[in-house]
N, C-alpha and C. Protein backbone atom coordinates (compact mmCIF):
# COMPACT_ATOMS: atom_id res chain seq x y z
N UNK A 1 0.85 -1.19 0.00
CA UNK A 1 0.00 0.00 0.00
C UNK A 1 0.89 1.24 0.00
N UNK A 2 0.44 2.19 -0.95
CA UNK A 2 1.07 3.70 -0.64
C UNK A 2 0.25 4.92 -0.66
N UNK A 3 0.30 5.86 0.17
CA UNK A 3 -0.35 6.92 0.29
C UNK A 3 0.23 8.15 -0.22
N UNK A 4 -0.82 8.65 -1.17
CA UNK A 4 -0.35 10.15 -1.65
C UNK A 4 -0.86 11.08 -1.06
N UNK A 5 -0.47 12.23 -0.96
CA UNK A 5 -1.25 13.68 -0.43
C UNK A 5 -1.70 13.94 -2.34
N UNK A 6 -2.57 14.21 -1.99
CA UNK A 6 -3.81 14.66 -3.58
C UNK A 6 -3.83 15.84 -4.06
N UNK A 7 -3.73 16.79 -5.14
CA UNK A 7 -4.45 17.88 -4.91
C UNK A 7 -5.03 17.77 -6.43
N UNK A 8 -6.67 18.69 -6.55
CA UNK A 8 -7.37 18.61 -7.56
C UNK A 8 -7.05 20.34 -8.46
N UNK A 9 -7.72 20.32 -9.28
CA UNK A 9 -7.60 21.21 -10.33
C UNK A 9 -7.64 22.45 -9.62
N UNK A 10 -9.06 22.26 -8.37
CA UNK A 10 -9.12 23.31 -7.94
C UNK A 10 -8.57 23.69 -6.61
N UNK A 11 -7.25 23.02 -6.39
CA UNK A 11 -6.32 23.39 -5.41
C UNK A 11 -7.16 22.65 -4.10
N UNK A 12 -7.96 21.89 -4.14
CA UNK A 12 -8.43 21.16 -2.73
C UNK A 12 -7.53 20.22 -2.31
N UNK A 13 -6.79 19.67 -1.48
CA UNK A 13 -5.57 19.11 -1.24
C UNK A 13 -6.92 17.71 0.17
N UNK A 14 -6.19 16.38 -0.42
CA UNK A 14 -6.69 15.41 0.11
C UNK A 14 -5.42 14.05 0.36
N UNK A 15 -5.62 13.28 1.09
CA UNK A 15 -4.77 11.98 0.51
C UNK A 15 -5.60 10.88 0.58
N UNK A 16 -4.96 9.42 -0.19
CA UNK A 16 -5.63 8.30 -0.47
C UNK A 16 -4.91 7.30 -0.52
N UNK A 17 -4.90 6.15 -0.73
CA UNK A 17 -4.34 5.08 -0.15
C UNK A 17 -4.41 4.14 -1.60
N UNK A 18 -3.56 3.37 -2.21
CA UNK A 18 -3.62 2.66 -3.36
C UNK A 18 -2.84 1.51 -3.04
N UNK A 19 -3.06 0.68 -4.08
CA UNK A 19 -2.13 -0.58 -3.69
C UNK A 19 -0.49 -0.55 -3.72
N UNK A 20 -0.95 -0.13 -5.18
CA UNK A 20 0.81 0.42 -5.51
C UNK A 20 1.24 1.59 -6.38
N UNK A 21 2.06 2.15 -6.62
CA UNK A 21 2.21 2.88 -7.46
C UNK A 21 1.66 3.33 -9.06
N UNK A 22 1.32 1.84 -9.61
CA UNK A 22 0.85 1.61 -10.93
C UNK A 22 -0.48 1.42 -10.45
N UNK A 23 -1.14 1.26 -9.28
CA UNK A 23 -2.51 1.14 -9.08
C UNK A 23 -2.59 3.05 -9.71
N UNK A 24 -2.14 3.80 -8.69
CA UNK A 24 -1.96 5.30 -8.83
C UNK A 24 -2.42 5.84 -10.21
N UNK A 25 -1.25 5.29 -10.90
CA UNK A 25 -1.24 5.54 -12.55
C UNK A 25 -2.40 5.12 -13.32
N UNK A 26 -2.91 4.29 -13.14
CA UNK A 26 -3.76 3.69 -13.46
C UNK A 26 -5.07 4.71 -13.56
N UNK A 27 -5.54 5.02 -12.28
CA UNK A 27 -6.77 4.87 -11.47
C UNK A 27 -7.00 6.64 -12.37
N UNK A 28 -5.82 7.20 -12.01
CA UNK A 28 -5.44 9.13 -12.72
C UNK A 28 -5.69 8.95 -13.75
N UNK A 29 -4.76 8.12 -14.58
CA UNK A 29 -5.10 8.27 -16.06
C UNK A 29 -6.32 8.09 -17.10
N UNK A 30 -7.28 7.09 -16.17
CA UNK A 30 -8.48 6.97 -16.16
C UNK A 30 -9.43 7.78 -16.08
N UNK A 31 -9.24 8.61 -14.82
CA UNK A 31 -10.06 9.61 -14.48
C UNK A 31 -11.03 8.98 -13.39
N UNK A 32 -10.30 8.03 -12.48
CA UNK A 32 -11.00 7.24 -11.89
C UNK A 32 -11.08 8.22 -10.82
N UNK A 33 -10.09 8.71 -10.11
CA UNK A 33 -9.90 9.37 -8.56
C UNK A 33 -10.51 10.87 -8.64
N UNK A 34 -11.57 11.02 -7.72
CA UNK A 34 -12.47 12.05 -7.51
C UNK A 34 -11.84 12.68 -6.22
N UNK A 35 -12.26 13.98 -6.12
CA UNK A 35 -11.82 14.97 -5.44
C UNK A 35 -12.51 14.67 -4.29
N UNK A 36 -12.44 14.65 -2.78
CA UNK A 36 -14.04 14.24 -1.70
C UNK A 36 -14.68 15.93 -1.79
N UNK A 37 -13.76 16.96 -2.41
CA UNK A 37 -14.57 17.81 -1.95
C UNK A 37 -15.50 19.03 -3.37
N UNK A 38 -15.12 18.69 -4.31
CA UNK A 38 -15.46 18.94 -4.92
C UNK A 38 -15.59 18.27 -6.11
N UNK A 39 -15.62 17.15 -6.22
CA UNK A 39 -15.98 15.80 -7.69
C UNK A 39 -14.94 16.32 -8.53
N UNK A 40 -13.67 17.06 -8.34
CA UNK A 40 -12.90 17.21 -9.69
C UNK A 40 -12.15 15.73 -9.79
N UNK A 41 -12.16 15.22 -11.37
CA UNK A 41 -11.70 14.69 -11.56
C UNK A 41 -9.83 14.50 -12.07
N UNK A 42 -9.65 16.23 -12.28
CA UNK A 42 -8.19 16.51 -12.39
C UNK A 42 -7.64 16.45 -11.16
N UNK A 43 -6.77 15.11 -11.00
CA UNK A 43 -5.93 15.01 -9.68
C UNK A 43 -4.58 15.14 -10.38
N UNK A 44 -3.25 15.77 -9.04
CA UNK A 44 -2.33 15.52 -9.14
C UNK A 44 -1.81 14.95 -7.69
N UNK A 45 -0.34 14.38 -8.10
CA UNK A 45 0.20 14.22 -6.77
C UNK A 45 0.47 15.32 -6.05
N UNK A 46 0.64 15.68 -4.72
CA UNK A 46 0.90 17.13 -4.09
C UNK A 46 2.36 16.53 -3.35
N UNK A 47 2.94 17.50 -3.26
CA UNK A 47 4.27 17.62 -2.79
C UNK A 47 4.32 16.74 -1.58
N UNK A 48 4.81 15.93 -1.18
CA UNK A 48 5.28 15.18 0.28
C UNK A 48 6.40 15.28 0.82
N UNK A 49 6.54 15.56 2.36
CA UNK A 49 7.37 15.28 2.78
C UNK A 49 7.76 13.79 3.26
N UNK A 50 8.90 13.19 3.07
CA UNK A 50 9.24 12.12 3.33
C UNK A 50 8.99 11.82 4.87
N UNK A 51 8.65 10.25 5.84
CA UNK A 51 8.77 10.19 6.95
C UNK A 51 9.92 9.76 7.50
N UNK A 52 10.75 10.57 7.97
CA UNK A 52 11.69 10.21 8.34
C UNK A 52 11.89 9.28 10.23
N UNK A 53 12.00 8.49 10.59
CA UNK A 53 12.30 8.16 11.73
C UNK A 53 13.96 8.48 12.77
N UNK A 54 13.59 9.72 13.22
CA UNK A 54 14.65 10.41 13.85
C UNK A 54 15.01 9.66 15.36
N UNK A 55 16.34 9.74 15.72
CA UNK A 55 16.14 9.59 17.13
C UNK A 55 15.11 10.25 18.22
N UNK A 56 14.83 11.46 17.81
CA UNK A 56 14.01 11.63 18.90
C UNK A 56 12.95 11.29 18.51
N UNK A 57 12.46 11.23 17.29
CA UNK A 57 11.14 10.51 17.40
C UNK A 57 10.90 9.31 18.12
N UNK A 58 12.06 8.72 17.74
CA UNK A 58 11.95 7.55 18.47
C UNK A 58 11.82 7.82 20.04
N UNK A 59 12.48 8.67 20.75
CA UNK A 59 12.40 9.01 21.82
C UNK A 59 10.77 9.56 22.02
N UNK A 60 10.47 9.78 21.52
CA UNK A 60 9.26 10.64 22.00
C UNK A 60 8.20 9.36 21.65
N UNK A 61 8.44 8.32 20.75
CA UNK A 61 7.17 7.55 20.72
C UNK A 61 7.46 6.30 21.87
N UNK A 62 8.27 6.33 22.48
CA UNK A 62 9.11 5.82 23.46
C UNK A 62 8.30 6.16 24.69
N UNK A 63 8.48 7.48 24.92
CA UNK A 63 7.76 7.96 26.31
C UNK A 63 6.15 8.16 26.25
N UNK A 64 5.98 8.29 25.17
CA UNK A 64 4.13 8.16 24.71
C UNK A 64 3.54 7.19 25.12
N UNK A 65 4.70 5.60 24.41
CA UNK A 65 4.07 4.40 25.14
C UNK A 65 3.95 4.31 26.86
N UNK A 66 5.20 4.85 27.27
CA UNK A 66 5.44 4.61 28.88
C UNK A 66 4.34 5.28 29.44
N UNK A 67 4.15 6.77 28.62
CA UNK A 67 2.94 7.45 29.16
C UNK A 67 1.63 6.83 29.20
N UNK A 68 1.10 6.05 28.28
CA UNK A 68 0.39 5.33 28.01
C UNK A 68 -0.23 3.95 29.19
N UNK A 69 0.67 3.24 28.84
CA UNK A 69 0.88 2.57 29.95
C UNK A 69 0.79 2.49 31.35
N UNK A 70 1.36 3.88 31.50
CA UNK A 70 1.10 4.60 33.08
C UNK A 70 -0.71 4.86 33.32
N UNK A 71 -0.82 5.58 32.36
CA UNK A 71 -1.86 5.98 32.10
C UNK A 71 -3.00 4.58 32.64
N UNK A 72 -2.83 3.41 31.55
CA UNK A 72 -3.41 2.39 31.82
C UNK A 72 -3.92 1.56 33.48
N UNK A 73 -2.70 1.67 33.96
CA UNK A 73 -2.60 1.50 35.32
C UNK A 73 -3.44 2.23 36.28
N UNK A 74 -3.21 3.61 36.15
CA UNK A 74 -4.07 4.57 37.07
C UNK A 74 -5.67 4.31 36.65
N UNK A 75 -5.95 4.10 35.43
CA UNK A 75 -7.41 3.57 35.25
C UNK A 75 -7.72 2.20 35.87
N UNK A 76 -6.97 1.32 35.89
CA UNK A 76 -7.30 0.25 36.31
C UNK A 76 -7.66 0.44 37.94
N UNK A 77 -6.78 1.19 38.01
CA UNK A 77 -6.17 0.98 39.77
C UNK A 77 -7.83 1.76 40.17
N UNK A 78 -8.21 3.00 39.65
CA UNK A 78 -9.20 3.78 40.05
C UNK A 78 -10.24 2.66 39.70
N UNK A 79 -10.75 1.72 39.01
CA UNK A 79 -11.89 1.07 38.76
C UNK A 79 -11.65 0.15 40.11
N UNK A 80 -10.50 -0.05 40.22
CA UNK A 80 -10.45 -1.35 40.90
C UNK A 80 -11.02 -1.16 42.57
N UNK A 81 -10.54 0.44 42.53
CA UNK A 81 -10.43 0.89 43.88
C UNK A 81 -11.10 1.95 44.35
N UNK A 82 -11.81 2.34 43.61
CA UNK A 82 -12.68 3.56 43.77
C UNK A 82 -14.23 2.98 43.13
N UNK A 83 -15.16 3.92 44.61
CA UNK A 83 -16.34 3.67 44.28
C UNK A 83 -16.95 4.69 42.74
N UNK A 84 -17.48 4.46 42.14
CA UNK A 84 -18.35 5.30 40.97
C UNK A 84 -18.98 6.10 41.33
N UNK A 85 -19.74 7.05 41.40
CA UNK A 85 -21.29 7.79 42.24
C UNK A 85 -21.66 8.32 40.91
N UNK A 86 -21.73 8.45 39.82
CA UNK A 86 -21.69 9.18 38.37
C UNK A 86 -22.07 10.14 38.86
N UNK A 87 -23.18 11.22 38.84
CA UNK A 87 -23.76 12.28 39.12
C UNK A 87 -23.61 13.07 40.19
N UNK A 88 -23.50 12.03 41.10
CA UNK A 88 -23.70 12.04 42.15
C UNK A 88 -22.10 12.33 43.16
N UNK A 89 -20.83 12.95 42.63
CA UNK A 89 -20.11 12.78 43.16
C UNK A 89 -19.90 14.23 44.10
N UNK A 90 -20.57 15.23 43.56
CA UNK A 90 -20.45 16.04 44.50
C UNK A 90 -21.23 16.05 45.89
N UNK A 91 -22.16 15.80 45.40
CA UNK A 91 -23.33 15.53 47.13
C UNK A 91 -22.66 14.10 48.00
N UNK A 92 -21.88 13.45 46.70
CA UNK A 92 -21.23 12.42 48.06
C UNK A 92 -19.49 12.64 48.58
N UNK A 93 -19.24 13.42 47.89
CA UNK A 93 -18.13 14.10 48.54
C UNK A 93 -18.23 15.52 49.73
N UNK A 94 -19.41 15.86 49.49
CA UNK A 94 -19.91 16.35 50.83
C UNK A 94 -20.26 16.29 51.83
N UNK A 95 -20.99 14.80 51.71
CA UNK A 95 -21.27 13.67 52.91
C UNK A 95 -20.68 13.49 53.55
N UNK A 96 -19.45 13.18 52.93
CA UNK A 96 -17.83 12.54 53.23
C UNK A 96 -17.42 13.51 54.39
N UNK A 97 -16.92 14.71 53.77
CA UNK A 97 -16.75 16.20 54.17
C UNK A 97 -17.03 16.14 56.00
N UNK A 98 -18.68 16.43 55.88
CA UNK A 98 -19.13 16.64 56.52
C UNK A 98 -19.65 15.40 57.93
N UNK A 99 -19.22 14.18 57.80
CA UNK A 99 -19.43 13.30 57.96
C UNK A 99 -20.67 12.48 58.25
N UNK A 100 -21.50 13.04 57.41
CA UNK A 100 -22.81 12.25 57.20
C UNK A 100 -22.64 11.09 56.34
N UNK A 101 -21.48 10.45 55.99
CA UNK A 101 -21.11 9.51 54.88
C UNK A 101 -19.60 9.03 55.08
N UNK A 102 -19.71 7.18 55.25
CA UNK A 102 -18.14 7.07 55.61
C UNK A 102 -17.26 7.59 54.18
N UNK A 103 -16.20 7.78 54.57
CA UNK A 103 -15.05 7.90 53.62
C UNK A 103 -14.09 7.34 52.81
N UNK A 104 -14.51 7.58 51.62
CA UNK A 104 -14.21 6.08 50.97
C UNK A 104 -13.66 7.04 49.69
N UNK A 105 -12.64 6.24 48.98
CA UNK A 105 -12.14 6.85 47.72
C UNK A 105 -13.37 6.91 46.44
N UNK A 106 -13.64 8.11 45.77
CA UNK A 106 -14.97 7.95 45.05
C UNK A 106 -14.72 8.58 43.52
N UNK A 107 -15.41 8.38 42.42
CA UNK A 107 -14.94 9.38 41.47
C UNK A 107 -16.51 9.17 40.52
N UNK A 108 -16.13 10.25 39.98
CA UNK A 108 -18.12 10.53 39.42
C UNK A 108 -17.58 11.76 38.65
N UNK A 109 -18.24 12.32 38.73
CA UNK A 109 -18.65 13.51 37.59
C UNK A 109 -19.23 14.45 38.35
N UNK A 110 -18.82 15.66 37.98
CA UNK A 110 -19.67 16.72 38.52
C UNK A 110 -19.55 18.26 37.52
N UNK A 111 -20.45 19.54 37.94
CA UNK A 111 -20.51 20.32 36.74
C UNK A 111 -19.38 21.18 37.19
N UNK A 112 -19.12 22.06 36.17
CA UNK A 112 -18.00 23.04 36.90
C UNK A 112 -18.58 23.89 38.11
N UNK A 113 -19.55 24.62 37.98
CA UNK A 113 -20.16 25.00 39.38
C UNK A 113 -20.29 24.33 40.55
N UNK A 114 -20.45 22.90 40.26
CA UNK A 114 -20.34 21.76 41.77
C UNK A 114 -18.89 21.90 41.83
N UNK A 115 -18.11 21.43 41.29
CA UNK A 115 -16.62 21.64 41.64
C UNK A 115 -15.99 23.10 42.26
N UNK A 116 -16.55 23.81 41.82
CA UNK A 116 -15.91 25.65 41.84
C UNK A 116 -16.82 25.22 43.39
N UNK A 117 -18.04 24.67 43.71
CA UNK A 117 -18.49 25.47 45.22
C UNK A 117 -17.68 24.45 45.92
N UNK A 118 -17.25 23.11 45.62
CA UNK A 118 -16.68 22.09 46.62
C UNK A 118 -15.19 22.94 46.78
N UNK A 119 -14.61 23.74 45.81
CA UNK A 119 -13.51 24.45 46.12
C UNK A 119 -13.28 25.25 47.14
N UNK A 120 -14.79 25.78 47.20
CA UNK A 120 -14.74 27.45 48.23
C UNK A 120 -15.12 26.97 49.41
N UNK A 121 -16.00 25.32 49.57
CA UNK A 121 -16.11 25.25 51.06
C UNK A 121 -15.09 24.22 51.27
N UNK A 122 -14.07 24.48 50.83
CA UNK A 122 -12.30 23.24 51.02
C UNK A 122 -12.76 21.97 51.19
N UNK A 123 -13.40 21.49 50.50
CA UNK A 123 -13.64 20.01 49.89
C UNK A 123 -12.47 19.42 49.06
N UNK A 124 -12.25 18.80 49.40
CA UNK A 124 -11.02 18.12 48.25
C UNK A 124 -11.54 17.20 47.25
N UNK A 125 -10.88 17.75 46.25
CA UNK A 125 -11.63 17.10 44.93
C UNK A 125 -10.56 17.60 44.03
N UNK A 126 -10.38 16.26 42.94
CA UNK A 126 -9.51 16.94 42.13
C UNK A 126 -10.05 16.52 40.74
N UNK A 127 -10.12 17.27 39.67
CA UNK A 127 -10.68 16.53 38.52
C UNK A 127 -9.93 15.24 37.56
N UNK A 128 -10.17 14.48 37.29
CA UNK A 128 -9.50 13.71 36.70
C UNK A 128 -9.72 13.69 35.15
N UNK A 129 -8.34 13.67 34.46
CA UNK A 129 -8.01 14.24 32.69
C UNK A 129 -8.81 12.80 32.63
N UNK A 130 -9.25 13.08 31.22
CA UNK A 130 -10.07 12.14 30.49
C UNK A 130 -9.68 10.88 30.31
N UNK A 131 -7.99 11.53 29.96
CA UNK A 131 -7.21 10.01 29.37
C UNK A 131 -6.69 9.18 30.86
N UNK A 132 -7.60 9.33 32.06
CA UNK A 132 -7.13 8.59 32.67
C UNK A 132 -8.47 8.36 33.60
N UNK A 133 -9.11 8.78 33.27
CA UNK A 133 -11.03 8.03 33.69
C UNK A 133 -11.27 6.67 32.96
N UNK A 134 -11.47 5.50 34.50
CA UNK A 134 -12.15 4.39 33.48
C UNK A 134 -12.68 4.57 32.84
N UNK A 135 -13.41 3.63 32.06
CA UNK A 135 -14.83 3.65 31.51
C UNK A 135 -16.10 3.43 31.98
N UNK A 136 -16.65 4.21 32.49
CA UNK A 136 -18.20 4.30 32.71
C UNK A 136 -19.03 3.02 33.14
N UNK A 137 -18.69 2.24 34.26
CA UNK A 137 -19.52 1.53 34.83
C UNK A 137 -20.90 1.43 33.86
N UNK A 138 -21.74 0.42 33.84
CA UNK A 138 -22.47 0.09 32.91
C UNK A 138 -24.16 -0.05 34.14
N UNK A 139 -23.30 -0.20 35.36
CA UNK A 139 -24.21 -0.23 36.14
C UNK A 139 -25.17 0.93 36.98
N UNK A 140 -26.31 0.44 37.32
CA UNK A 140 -27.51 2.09 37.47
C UNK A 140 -26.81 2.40 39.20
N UNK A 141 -27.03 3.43 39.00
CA UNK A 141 -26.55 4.23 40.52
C UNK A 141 -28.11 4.33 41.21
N UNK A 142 -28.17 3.92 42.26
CA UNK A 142 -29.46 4.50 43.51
C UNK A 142 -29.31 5.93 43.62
């Protein structure tokens, strides 16, 4: 398989995927390959830069995985070990707070205004980045 960057008559720039090179030739000379954004049928190849694999790329797709990985862990660890409350995490982190509710590690969802007021009455709460929230319990909350 090889991929070209595209561009049509009327300067719309796309890429596409062919088997091989003579698929390419083929498909152009035909008038087979359509523009997605405007049906021109005048394609050319558009300029590419080559992919080069640098050391630091390598370095950097290096620590992406580790990041990754890490990443993986802290989701696990939070499903494994933390209760869910979905909606419900600010009124039960207040419970907590206040001790109308034992204290237990919890994570849920809440709006930015529930978070901004759990801030001002020193509730501890911290939001958690996306890329490291399980996935969404499947099960109904009381």
């Amino acid at each position: 398989m090889i991929r070209y960057d595209l561009r049509c008559a009327n300067g719309d720039e796309f890429d596409a995927w062919f088997g091989s090179i003579s698929d390419y030739d083929k498909q152009a000379a035909a008038g087979l390959i359509e523009c997605p954004h405007c049906a021109s049928t005048k394609i050319e190849k558009a300029p590419m830069a080559p992919a080069v694999h640098t050391a630091r790329k390598q370095t950097e797709r290096k620590e992406r995985a580790v990041a990754m990985a890490m990443a993986a862990k802290v989701r696990e660890h939070i499903k494994d070990n933390f209760d869910y409350v979905g909606p419900r995490f600010a009124d039960e982190a207040r419970k907590m707070h206040e001790g109308e509710a034992d204290e237990r590690p919890i994570w849920g969802e809440a709006t930015p205004e529930e978070a901004q007021a759990l801030a001002e009455d020193g509730i501890p709460a911290a939001p958690l980045p996306p890329e490291l929230a399980p996935a969404t319990p499947d099960k109904k909350l009381n």
